[in-house]
PDB file of N, CA and C in Angstrom:
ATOM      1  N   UNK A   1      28.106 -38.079  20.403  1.00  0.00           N
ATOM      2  CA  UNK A   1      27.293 -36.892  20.543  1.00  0.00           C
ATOM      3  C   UNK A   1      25.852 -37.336  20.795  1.00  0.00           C
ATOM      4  N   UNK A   2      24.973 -36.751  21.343  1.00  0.00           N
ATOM      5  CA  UNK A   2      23.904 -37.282  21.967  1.00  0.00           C
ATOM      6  C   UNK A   2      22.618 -36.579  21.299  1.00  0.00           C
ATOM      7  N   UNK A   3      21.758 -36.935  21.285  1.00  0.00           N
ATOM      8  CA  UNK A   3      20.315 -36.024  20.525  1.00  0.00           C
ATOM      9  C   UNK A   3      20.419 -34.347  20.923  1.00  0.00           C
ATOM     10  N   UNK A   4      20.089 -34.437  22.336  1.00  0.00           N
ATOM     11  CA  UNK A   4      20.050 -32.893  22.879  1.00  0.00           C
ATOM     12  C   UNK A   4      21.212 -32.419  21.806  1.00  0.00           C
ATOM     13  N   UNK A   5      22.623 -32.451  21.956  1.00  0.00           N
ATOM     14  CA  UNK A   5      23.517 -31.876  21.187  1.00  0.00           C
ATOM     15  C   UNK A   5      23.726 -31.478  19.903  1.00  0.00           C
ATOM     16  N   UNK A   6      22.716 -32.301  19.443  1.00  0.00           N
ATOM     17  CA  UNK A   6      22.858 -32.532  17.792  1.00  0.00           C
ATOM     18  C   UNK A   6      21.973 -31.077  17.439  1.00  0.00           C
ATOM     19  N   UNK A   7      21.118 -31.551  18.411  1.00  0.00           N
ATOM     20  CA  UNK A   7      19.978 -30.184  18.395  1.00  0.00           C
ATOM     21  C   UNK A   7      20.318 -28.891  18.063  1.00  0.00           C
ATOM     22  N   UNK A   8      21.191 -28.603  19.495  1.00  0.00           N
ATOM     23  CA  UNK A   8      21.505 -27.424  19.181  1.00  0.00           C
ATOM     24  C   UNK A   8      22.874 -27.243  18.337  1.00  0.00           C
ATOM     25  N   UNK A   9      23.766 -28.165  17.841  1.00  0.00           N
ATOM     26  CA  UNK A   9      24.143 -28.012  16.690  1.00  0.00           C
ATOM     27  C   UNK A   9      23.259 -27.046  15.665  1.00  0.00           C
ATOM     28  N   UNK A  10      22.619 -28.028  15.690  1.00  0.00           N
ATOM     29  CA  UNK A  10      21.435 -27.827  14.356  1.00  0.00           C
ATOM     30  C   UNK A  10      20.597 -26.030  14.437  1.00  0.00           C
ATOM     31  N   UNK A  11      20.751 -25.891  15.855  1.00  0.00           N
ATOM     32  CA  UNK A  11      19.800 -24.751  15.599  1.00  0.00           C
ATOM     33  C   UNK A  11      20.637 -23.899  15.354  1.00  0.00           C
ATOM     34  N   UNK A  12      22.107 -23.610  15.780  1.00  0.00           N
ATOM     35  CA  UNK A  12      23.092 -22.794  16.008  1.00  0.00           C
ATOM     36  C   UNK A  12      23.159 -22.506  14.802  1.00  0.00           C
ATOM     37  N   UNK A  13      23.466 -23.781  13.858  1.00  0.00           N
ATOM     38  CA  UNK A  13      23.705 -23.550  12.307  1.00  0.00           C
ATOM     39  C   UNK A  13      22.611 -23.067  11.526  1.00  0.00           C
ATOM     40  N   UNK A  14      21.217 -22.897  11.668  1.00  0.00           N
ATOM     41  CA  UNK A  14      20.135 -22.249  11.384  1.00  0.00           C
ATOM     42  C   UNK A  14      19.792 -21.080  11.634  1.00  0.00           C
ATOM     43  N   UNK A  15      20.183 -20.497  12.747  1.00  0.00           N
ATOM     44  CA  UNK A  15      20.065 -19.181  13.213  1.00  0.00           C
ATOM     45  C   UNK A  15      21.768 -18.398  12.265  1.00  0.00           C
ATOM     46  N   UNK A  16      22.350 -18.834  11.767  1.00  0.00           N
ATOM     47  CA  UNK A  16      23.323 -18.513  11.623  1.00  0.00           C
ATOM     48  C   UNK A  16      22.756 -18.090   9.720  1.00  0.00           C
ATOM     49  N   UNK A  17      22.298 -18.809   9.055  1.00  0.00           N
ATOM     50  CA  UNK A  17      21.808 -19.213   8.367  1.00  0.00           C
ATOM     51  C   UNK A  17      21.159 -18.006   7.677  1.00  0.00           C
ATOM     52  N   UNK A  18      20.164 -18.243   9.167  1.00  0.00           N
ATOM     53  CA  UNK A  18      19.206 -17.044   9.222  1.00  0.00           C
ATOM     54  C   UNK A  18      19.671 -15.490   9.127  1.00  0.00           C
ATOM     55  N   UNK A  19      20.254 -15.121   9.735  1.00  0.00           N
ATOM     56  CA  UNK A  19      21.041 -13.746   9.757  1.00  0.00           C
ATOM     57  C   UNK A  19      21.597 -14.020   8.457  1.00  0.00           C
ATOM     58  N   UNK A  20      22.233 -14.385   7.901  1.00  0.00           N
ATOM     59  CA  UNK A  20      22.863 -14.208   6.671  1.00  0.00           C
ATOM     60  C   UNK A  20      21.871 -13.996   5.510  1.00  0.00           C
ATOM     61  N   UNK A  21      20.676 -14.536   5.506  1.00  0.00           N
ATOM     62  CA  UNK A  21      19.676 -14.518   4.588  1.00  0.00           C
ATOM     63  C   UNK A  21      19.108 -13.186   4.901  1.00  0.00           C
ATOM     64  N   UNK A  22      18.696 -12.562   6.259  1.00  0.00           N
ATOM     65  CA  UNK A  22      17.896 -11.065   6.764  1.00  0.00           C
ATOM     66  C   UNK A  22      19.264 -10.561   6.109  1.00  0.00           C
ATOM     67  N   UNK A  23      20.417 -10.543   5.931  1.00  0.00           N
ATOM     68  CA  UNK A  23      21.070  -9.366   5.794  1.00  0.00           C
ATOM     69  C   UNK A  23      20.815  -9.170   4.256  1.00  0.00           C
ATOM     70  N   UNK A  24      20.930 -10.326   3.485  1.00  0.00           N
ATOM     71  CA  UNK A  24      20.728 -10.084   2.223  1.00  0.00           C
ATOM     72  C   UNK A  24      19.289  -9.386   1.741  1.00  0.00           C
ATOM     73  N   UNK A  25      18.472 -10.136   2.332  1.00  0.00           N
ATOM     74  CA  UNK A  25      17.408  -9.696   1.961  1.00  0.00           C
ATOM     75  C   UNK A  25      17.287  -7.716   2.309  1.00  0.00           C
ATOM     76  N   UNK A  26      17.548  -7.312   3.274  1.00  0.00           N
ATOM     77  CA  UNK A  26      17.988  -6.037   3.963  1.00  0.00           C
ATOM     78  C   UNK A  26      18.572  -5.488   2.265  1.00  0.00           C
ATOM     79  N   UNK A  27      19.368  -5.462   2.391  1.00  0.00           N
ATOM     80  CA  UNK A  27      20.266  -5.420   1.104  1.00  0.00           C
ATOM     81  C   UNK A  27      20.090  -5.105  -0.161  1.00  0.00           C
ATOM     82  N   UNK A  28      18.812  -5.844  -0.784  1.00  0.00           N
ATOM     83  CA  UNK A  28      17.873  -6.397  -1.798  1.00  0.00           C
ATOM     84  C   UNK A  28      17.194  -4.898  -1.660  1.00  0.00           C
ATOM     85  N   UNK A  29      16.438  -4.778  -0.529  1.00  0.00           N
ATOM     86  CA  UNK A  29      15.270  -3.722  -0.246  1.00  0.00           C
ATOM     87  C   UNK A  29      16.137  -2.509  -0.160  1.00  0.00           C
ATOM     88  N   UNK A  30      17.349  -2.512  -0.342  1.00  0.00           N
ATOM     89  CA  UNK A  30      18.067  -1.128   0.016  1.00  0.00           C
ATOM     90  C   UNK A  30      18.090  -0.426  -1.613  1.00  0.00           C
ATOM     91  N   UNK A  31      18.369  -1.396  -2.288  1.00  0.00           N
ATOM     92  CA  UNK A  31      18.447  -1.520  -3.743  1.00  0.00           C
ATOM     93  C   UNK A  31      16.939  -1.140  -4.255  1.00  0.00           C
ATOM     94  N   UNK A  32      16.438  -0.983  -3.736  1.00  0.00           N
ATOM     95  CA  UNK A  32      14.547  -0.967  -4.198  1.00  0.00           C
ATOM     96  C   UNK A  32      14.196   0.656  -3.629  1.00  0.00           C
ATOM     97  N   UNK A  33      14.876   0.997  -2.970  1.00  0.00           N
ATOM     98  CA  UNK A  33      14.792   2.527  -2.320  1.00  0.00           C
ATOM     99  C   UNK A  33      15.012   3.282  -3.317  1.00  0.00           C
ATOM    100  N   UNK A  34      13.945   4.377  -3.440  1.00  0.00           N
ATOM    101  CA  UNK A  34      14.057   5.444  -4.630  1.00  0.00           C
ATOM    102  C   UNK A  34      15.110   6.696  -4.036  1.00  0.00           C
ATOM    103  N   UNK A  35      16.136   6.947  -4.128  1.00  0.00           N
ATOM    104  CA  UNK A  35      16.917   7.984  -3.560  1.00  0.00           C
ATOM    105  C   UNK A  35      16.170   8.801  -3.353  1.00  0.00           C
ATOM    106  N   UNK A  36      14.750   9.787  -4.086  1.00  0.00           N
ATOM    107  CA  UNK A  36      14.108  10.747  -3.381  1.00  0.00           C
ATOM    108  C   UNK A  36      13.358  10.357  -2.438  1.00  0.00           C
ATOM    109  N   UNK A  37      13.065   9.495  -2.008  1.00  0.00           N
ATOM    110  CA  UNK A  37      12.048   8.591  -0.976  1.00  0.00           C
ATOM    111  C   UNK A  37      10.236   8.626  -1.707  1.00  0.00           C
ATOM    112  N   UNK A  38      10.589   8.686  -3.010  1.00  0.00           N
ATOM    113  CA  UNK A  38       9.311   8.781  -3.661  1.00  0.00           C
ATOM    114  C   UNK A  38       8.158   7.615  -3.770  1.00  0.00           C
ATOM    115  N   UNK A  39       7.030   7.530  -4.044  1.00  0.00           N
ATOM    116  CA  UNK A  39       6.525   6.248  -4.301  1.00  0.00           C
ATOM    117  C   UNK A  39       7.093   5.030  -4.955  1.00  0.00           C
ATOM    118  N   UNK A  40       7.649   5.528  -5.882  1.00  0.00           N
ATOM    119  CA  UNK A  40       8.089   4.617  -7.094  1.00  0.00           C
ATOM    120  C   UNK A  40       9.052   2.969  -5.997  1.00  0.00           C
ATOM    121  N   UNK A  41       9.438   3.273  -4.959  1.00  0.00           N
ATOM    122  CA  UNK A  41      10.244   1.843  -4.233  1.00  0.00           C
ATOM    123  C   UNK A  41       9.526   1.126  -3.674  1.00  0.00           C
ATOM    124  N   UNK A  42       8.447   1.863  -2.890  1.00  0.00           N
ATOM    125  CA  UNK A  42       7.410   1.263  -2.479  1.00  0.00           C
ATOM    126  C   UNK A  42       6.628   0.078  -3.256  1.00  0.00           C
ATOM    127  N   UNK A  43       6.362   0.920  -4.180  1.00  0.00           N
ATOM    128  CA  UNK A  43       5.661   0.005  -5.167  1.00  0.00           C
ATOM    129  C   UNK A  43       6.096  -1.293  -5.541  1.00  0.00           C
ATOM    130  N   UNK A  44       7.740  -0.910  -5.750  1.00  0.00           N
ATOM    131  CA  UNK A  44       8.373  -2.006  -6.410  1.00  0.00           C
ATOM    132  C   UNK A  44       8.477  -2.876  -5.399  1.00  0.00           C
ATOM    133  N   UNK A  45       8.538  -2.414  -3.952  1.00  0.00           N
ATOM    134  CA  UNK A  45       8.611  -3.338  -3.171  1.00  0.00           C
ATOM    135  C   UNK A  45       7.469  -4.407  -3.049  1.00  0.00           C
ATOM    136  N   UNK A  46       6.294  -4.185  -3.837  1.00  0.00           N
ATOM    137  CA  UNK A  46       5.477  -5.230  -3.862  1.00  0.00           C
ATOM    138  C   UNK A  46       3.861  -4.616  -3.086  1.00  0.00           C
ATOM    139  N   UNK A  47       4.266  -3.479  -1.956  1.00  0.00           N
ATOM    140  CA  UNK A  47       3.105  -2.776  -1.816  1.00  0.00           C
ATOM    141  C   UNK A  47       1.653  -2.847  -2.826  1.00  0.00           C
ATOM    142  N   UNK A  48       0.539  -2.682  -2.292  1.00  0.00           N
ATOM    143  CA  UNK A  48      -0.379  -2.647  -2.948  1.00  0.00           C
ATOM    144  C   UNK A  48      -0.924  -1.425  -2.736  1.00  0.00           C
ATOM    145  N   UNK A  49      -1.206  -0.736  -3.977  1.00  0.00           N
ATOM    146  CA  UNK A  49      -2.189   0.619  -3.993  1.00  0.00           C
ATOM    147  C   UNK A  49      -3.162   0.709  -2.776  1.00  0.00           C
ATOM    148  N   UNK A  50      -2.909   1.823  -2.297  1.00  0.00           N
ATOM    149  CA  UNK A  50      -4.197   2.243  -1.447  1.00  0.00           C
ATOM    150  C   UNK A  50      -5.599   2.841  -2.116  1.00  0.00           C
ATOM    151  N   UNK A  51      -6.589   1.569  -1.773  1.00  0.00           N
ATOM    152  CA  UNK A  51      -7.416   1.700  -2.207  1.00  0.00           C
ATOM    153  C   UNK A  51      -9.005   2.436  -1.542  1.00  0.00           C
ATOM    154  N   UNK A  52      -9.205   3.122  -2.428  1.00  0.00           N
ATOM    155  CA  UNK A  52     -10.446   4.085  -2.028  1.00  0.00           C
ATOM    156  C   UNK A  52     -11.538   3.996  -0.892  1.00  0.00           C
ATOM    157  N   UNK A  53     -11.766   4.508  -0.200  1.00  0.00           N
ATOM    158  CA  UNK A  53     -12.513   3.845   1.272  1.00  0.00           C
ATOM    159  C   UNK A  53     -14.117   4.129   0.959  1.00  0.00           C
ATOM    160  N   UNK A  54     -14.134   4.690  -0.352  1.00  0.00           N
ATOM    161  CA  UNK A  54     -15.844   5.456  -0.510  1.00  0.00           C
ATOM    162  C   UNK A  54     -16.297   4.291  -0.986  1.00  0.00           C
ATOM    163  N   UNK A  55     -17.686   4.118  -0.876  1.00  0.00           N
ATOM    164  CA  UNK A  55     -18.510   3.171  -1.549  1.00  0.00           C
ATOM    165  C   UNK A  55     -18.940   3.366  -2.861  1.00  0.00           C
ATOM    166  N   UNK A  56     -18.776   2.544  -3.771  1.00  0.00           N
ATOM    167  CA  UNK A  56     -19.664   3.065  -4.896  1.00  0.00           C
ATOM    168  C   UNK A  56     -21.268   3.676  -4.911  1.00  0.00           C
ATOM    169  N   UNK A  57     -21.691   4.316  -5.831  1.00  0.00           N
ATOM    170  CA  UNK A  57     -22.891   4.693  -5.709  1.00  0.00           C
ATOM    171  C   UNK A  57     -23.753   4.234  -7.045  1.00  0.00           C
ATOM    172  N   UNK A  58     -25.152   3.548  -6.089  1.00  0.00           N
ATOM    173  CA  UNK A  58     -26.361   3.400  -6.959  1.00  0.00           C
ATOM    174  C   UNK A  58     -26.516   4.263  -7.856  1.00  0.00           C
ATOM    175  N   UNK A  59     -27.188   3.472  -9.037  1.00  0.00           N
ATOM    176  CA  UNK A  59     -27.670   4.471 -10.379  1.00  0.00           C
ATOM    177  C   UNK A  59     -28.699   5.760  -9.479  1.00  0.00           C
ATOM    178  N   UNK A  60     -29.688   4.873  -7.975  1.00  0.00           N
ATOM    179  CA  UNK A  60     -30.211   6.167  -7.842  1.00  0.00           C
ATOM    180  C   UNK A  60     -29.558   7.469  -7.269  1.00  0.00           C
ATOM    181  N   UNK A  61     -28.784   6.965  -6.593  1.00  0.00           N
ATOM    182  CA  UNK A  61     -28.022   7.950  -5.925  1.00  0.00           C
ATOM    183  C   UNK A  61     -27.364   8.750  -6.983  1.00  0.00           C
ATOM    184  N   UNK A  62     -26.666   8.546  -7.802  1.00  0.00           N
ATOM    185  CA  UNK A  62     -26.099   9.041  -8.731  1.00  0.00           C
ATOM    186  C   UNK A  62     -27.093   9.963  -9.890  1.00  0.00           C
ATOM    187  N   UNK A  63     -28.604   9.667  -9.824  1.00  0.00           N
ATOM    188  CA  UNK A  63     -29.221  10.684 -10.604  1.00  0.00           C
ATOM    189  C   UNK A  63     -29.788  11.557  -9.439  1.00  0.00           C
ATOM    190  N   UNK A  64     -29.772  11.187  -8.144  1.00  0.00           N
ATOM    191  CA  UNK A  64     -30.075  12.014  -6.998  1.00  0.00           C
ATOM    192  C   UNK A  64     -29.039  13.036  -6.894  1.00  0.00           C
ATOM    193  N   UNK A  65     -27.809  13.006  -7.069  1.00  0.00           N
ATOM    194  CA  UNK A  65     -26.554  13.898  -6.783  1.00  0.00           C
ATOM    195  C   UNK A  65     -26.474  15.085  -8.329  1.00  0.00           C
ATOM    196  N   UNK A  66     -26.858  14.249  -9.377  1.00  0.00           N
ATOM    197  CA  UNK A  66     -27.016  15.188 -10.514  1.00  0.00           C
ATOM    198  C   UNK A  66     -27.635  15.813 -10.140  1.00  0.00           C
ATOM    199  N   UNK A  67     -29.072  15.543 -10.207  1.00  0.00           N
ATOM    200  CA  UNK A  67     -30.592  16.355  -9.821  1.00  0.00           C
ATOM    201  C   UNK A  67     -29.956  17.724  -8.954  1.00  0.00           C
ATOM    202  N   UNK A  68     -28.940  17.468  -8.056  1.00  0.00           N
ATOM    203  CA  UNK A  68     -28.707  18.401  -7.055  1.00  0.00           C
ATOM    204  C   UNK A  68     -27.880  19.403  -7.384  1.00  0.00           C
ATOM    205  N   UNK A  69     -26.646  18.937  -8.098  1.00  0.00           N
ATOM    206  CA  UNK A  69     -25.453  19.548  -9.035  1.00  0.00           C
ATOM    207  C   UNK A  69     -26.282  20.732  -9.693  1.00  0.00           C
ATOM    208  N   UNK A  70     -27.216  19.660 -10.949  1.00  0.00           N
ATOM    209  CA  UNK A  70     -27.799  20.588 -11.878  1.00  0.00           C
ATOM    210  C   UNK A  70     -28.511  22.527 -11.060  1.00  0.00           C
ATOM    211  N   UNK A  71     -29.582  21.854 -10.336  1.00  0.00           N
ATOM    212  CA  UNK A  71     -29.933  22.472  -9.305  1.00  0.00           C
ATOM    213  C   UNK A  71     -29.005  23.892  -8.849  1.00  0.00           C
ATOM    214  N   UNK A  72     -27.847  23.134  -8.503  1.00  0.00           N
ATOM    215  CA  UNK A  72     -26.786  24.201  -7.567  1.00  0.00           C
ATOM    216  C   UNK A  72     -26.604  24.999  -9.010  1.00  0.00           C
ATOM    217  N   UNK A  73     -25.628  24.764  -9.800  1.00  0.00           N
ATOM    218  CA  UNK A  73     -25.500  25.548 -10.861  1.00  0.00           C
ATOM    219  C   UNK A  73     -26.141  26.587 -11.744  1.00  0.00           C
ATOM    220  N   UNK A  74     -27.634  26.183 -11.660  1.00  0.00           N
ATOM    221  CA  UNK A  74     -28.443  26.537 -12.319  1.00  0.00           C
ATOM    222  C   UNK A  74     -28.872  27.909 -11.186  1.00  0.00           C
ATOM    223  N   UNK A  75     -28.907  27.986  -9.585  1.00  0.00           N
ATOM    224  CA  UNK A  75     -28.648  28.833  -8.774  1.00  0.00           C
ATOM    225  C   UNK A  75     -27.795  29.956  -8.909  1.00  0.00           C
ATOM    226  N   UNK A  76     -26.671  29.442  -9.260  1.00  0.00           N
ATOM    227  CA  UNK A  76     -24.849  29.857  -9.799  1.00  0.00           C
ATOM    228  C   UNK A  76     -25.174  31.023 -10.633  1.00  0.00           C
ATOM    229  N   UNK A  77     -25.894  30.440 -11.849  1.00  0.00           N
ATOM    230  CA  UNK A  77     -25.717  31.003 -12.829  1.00  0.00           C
ATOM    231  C   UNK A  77     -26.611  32.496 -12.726  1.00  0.00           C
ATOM    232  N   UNK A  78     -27.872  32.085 -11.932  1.00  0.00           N
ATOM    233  CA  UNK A  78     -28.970  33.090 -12.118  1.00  0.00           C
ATOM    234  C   UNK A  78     -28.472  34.398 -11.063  1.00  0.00           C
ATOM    235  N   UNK A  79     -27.611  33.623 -10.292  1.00  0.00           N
ATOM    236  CA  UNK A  79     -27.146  34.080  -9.124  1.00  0.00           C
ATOM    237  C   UNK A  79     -25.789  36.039 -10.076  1.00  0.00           C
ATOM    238  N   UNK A  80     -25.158  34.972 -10.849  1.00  0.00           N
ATOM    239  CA  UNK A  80     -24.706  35.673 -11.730  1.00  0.00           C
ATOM    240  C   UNK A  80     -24.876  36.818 -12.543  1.00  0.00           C
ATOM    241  N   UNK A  81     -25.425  35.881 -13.033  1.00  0.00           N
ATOM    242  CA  UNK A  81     -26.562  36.998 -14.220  1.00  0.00           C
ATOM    243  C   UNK A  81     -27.225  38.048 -13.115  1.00  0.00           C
ATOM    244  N   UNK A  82     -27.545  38.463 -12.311  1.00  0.00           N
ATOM    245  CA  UNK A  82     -28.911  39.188 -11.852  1.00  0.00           C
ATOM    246  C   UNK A  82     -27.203  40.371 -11.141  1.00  0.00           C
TER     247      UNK A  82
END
């Protein structure tokens, strides 16, 4: 038998290999499926939380947005009352 041959011996038996391992693995993840299609498989599948796209906010910003809140409410209220 000659190099070239051995080769594709070799790959034939690897690709073969291969499919047998995707099916299992297939398999594995079928087992991880929440019958309602709920979060809960996802997760387990190893997924990572989707995480928040907002930026946090500065202490100033954050007494800037009160200042404004307070403000609105305090509008609200008089708004109410009258």
């Amino acid at each position: 038998m000659n190099v070239n041959a051995a080769i594709q011996q070799a790959i034939a038996q690897l690709e073969s290999e291969r499919r047998q391992i995707d099916s299992k693995i297939a398999a594995l993840r079928d087992v991880l499926k929440p019958a309602s299609g709920g979060r809960a498989g996802r997760k387990a599948a190893g997924r990572k939380a989707k995480k928040s796209k907002r930026k946090p906010m500065t202490a100033a910003q954050k007494k800037a947005v009160s200042r404004r809140m307070k403000k609105y409410w305090a509008e609200r209220r008089k708004a109410k009352a009258a």
